[in-house]
C-alpha atoms as a PDB file:
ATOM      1  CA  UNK A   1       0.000   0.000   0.000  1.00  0.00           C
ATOM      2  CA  UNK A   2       2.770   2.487   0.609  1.00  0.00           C
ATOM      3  CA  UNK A   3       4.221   1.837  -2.847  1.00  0.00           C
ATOM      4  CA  UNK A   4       2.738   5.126  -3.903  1.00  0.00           C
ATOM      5  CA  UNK A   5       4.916   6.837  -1.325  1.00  0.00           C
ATOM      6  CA  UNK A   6       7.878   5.300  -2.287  1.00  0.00           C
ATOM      7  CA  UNK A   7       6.844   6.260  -5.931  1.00  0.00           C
ATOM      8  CA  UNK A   8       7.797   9.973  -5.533  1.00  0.00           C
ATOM      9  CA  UNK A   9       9.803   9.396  -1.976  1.00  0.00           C
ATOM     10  CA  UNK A  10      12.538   7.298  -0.927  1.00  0.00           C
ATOM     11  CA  UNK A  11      15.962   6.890   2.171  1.00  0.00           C
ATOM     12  CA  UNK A  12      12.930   5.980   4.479  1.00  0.00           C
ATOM     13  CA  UNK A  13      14.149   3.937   8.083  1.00  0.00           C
ATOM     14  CA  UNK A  14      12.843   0.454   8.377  1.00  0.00           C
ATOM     15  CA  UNK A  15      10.583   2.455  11.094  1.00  0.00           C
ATOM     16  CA  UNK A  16       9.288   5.111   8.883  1.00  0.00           C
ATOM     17  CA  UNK A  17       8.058   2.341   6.285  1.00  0.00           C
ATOM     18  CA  UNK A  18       6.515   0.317   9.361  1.00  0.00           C
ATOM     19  CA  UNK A  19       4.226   3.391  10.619  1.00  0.00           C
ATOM     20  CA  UNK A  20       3.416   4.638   7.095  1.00  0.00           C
ATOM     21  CA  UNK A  21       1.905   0.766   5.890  1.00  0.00           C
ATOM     22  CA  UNK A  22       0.354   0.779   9.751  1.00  0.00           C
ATOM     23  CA  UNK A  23      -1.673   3.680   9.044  1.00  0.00           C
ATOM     24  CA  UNK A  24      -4.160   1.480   6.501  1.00  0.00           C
ATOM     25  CA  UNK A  25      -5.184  -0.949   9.377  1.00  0.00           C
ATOM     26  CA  UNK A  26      -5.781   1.718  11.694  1.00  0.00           C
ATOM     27  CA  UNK A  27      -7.932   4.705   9.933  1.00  0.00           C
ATOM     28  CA  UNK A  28      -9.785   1.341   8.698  1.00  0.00           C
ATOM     29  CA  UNK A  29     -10.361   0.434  12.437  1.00  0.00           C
ATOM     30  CA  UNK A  30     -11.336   3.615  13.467  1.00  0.00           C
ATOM     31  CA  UNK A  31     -13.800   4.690  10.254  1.00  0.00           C
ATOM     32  CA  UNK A  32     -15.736   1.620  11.335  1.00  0.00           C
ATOM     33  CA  UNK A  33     -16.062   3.550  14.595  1.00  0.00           C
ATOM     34  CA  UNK A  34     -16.313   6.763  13.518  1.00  0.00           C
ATOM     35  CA  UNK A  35     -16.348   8.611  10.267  1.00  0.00           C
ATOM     36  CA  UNK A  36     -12.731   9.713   9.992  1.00  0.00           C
ATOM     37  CA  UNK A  37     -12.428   9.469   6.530  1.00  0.00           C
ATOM     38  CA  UNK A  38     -14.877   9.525   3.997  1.00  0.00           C
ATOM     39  CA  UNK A  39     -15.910   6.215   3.615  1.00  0.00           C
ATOM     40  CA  UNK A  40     -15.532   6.341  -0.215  1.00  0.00           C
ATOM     41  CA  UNK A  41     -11.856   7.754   0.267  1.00  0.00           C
ATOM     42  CA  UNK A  42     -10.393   4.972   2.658  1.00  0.00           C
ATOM     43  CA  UNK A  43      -9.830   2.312   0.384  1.00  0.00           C
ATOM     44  CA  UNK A  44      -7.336   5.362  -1.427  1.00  0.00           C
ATOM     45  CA  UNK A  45      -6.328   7.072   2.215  1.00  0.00           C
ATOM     46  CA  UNK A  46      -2.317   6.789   0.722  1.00  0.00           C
ATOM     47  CA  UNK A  47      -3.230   8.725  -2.153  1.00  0.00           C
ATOM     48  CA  UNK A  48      -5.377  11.106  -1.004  1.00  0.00           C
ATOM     49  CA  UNK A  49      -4.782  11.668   2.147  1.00  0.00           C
ATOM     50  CA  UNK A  50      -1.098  10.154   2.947  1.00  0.00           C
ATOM     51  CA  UNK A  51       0.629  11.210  -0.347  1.00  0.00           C
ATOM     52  CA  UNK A  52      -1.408  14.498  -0.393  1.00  0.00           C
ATOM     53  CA  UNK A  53      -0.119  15.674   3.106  1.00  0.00           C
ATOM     54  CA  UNK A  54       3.490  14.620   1.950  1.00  0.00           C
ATOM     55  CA  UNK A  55       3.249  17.415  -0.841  1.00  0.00           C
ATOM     56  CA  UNK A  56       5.160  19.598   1.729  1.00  0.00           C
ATOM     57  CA  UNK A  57       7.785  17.884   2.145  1.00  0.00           C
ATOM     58  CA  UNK A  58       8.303  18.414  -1.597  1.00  0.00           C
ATOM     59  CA  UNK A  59       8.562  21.654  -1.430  1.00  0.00           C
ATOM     60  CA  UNK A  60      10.323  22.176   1.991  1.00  0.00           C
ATOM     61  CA  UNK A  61      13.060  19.877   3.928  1.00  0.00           C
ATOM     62  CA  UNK A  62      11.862  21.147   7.509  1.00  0.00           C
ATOM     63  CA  UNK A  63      15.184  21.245   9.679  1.00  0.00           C
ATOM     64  CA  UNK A  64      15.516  19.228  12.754  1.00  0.00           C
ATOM     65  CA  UNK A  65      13.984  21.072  15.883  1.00  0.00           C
ATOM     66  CA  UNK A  66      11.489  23.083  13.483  1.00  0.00           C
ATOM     67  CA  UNK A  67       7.908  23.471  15.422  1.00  0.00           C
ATOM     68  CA  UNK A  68       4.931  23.324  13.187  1.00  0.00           C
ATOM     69  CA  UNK A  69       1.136  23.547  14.368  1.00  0.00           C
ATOM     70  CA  UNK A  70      -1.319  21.233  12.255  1.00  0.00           C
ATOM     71  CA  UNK A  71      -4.900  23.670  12.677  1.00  0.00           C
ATOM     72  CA  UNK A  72      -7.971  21.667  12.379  1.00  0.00           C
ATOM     73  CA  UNK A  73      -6.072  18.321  12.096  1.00  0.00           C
ATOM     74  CA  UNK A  74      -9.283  16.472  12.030  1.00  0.00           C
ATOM     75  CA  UNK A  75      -8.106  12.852  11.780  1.00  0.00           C
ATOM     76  CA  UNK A  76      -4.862  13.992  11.769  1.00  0.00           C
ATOM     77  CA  UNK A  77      -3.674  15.242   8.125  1.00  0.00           C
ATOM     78  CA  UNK A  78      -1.506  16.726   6.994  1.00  0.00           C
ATOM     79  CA  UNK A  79       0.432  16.162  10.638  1.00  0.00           C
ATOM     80  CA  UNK A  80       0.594  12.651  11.169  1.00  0.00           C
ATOM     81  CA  UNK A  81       2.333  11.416   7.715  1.00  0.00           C
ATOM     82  CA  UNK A  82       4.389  15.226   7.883  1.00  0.00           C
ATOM     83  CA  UNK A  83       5.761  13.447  11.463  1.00  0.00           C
ATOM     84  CA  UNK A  84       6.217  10.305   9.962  1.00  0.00           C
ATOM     85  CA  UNK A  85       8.434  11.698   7.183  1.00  0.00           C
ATOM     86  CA  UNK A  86      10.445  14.406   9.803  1.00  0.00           C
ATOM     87  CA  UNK A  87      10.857  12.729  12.751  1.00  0.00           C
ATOM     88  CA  UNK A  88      13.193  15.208  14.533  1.00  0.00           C
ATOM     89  CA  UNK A  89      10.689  18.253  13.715  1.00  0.00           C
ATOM     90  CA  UNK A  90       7.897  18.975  16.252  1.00  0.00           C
ATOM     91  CA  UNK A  91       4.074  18.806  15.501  1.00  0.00           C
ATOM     92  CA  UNK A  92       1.245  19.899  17.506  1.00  0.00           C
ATOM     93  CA  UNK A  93      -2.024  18.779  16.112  1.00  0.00           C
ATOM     94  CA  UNK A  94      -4.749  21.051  17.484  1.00  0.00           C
ATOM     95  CA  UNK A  95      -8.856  20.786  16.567  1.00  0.00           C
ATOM     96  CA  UNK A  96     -11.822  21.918  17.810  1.00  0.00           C
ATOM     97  CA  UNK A  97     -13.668  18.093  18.046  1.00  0.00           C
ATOM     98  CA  UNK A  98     -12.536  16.187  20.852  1.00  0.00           C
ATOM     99  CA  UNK A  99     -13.477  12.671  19.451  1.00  0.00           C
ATOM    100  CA  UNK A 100     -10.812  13.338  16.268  1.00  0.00           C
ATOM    101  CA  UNK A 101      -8.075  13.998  18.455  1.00  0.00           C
ATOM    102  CA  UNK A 102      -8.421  10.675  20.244  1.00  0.00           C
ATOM    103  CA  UNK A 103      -7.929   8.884  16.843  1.00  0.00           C
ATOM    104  CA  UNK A 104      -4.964  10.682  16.339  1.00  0.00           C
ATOM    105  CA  UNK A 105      -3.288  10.356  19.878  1.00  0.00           C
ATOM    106  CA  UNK A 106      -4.567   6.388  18.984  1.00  0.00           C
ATOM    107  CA  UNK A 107      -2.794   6.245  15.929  1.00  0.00           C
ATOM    108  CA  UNK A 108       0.097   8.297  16.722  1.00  0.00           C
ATOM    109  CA  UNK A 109       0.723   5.867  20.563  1.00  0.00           C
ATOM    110  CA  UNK A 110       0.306   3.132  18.167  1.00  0.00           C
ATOM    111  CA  UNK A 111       3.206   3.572  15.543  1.00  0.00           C
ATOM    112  CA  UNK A 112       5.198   4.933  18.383  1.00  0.00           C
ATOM    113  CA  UNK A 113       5.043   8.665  16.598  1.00  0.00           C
ATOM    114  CA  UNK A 114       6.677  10.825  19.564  1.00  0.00           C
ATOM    115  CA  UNK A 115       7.336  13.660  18.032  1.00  0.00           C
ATOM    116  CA  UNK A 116       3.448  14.871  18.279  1.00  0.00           C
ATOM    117  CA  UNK A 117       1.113  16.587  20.619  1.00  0.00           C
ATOM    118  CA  UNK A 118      -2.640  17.114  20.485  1.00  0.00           C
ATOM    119  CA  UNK A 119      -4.593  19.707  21.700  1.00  0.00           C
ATOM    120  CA  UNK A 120      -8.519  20.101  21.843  1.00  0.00           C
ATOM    121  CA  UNK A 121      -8.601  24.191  21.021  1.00  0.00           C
ATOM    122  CA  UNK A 122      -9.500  26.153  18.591  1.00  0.00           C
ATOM    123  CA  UNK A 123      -5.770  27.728  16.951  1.00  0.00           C
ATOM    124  CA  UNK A 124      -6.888  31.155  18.260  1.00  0.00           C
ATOM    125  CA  UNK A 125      -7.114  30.487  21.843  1.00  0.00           C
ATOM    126  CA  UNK A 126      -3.186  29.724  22.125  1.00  0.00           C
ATOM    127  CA  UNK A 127      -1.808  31.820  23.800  1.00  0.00           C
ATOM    128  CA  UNK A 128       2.200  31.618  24.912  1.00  0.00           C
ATOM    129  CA  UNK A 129       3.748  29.894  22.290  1.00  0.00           C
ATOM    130  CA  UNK A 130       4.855  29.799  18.723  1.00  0.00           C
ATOM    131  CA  UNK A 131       5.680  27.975  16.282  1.00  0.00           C
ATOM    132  CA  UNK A 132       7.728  28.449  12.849  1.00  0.00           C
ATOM    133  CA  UNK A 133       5.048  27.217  10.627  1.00  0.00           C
ATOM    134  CA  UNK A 134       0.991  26.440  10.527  1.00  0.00           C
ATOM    135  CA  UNK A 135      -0.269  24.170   7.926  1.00  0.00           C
ATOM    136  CA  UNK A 136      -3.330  23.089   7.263  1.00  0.00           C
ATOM    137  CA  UNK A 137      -5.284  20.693   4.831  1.00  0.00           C
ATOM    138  CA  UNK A 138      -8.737  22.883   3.728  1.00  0.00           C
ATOM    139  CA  UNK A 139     -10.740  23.597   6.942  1.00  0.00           C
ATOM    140  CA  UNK A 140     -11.172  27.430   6.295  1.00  0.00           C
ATOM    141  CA  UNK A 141     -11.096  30.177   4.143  1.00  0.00           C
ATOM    142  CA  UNK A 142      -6.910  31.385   3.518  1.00  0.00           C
ATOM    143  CA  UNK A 143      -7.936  34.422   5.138  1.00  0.00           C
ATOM    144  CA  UNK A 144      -9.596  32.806   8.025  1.00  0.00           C
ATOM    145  CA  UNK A 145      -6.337  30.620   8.340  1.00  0.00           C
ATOM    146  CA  UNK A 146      -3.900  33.330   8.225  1.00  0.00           C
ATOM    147  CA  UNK A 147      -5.746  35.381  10.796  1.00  0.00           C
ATOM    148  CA  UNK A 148      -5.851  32.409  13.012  1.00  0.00           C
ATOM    149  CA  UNK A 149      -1.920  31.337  12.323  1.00  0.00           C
ATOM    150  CA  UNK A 150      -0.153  35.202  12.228  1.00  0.00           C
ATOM    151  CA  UNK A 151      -0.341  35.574  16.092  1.00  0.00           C
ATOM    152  CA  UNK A 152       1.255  31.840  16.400  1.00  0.00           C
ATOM    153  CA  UNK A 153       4.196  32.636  14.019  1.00  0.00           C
ATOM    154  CA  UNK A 154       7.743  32.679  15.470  1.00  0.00           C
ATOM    155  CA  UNK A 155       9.460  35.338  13.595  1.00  0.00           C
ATOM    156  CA  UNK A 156      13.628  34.083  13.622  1.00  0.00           C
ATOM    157  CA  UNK A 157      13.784  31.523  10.682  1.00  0.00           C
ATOM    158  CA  UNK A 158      15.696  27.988  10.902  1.00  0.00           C
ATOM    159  CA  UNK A 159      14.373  27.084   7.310  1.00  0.00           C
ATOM    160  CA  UNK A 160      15.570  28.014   3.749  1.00  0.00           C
ATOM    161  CA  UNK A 161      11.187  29.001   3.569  1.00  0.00           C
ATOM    162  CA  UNK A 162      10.455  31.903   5.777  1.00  0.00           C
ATOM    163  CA  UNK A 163       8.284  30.996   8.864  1.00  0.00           C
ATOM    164  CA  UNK A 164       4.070  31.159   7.788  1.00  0.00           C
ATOM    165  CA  UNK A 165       1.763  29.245   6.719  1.00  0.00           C
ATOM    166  CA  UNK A 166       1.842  26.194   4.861  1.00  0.00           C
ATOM    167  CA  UNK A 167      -1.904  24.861   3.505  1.00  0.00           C
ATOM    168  CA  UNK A 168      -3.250  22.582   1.156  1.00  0.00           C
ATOM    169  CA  UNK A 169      -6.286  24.107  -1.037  1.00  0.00           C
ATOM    170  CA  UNK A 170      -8.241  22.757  -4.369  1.00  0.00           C
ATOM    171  CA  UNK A 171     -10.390  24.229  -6.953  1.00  0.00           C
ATOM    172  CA  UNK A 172     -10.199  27.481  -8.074  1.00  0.00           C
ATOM    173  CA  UNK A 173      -8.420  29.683  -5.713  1.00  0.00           C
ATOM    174  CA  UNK A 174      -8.789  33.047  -7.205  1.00  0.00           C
ATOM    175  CA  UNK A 175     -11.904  35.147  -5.088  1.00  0.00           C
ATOM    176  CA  UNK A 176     -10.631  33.202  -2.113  1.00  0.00           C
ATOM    177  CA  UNK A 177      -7.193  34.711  -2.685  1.00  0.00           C
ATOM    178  CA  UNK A 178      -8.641  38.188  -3.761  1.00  0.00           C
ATOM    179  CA  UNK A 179     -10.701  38.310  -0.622  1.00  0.00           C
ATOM    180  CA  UNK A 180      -7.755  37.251   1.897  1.00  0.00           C
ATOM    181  CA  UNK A 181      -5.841  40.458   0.532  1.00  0.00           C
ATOM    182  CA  UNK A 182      -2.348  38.232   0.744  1.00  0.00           C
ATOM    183  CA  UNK A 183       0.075  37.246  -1.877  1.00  0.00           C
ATOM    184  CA  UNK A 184       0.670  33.772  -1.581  1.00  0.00           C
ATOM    185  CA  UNK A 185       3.469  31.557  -3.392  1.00  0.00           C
ATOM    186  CA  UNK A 186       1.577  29.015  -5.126  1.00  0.00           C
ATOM    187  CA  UNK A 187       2.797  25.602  -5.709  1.00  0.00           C
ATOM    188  CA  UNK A 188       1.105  23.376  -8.248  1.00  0.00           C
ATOM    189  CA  UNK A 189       0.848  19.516  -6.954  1.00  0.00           C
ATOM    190  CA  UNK A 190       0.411  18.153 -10.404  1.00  0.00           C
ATOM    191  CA  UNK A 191       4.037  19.139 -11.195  1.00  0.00           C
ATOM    192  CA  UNK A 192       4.743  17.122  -8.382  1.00  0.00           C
ATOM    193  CA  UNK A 193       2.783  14.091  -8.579  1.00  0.00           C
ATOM    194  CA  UNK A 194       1.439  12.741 -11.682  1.00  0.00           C
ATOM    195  CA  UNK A 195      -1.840  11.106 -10.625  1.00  0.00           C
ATOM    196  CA  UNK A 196      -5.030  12.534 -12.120  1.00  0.00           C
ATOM    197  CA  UNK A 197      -6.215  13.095  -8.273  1.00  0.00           C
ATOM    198  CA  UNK A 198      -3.771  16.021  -7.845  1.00  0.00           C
ATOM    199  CA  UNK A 199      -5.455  18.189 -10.883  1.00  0.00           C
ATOM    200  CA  UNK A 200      -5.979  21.431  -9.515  1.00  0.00           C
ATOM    201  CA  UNK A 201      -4.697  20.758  -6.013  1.00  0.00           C
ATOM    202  CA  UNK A 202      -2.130  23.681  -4.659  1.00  0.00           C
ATOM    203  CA  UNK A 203       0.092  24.341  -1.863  1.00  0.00           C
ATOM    204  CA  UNK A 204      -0.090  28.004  -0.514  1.00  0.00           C
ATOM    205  CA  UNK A 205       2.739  29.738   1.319  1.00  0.00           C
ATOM    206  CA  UNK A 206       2.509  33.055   3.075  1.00  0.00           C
ATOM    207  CA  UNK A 207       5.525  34.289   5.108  1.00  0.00           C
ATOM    208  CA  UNK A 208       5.277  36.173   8.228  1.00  0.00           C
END
């Protein structure tokens, strides 16, 4: 199942392939339980979920010791295959729905993923910390994302991207970037990945 992965990624640890074919058998367990996923989506959750999230690390080699905040996680994408593929860079996976965030602390305790935390919040009731980068997988509007990320930006960079936010949007973008009032870099998945899925899929930047 993770031959996808290893399609566009490779120098994994024995460890790293272990977790990333575990994840299958687990969102499986847990969508019986509880509606994770989509229930049409599961039977592709390394495509469109696993390899999706992983379109980040295409575009960015986070350095060890970076701190990134995963807003609206929901079952835990893009954070849990981002901490997967970095394990010496720190995630903290924060949603609003409790009953999410114990399928992720699940999942994470289970593949023995230690470099993430979970938090039942809503991103704009942090207060005291920071973190270099936000990203997010399509929960809000970009300008409802950067509003919530600015205040949680760290401003000293470690990375060759400047601290910001990170997300992962679809569709036509251009009234939704128009309305935010920001200039984001855009990144264009299909140069990236070559399955039909990633058609008009994009990864948004905006530095502090």
């Amino acid at each position: 199942m993770t031959g996808i992965i290893q399609k566009y990624f490779s120098d994994f640890s024995e460890k790293q392939l272990h977790q990333f074919s575990s994840l299958q058998a687990l969102y499986t367990g847990w969508n019986e339980k509880i509606n994770v996923i989509s229930r049409r989506d599961i039977d592709s959750l390394y495509e469109k979920h696993v390899l999706h999230s992983l379109a980040i690390a295409a575009i960015i080699d986070f350095t060890p010791g970076t701190e990134i905040i995963d807003i609206g996680t929901g079952g835990g994408f893009p954070g849990i295959p981002l901490a997967i593929f970095f394990p010496e860079v720190k995630f903290h996976l924060v949603d609003s729905i409790n009953k999410k965030l114990k399928i992720v602390s699940d999942i994470a305790a289970a593949i023995e993923l230690k470099n993430v935390t979970v938090q039942h919040t809503r991103a704009e009731e942090i207060k005291g910390r920071k973190f270099d980068f936000a990203v997010s997988r399509a929960v809000a509007s970009l300008k409802d994302l950067w509003y919530w990320s600015k205040p949680l930006l760290a401003k000293e960079n470690r990375n060759e991207l400047k601290n910001g936010l990170i997300c992962l949007k679809g569709g036509d973008l251009t009234s939704e970037i128009a309305e935010s009032k920001l200039r984001p870099r855009v990144f264009d998945i299909e140069n990236i990945y070559s399955e039909e899925f990633f058609k008009e899929k994009y990864i948004l930047h905006i530095p502090l």
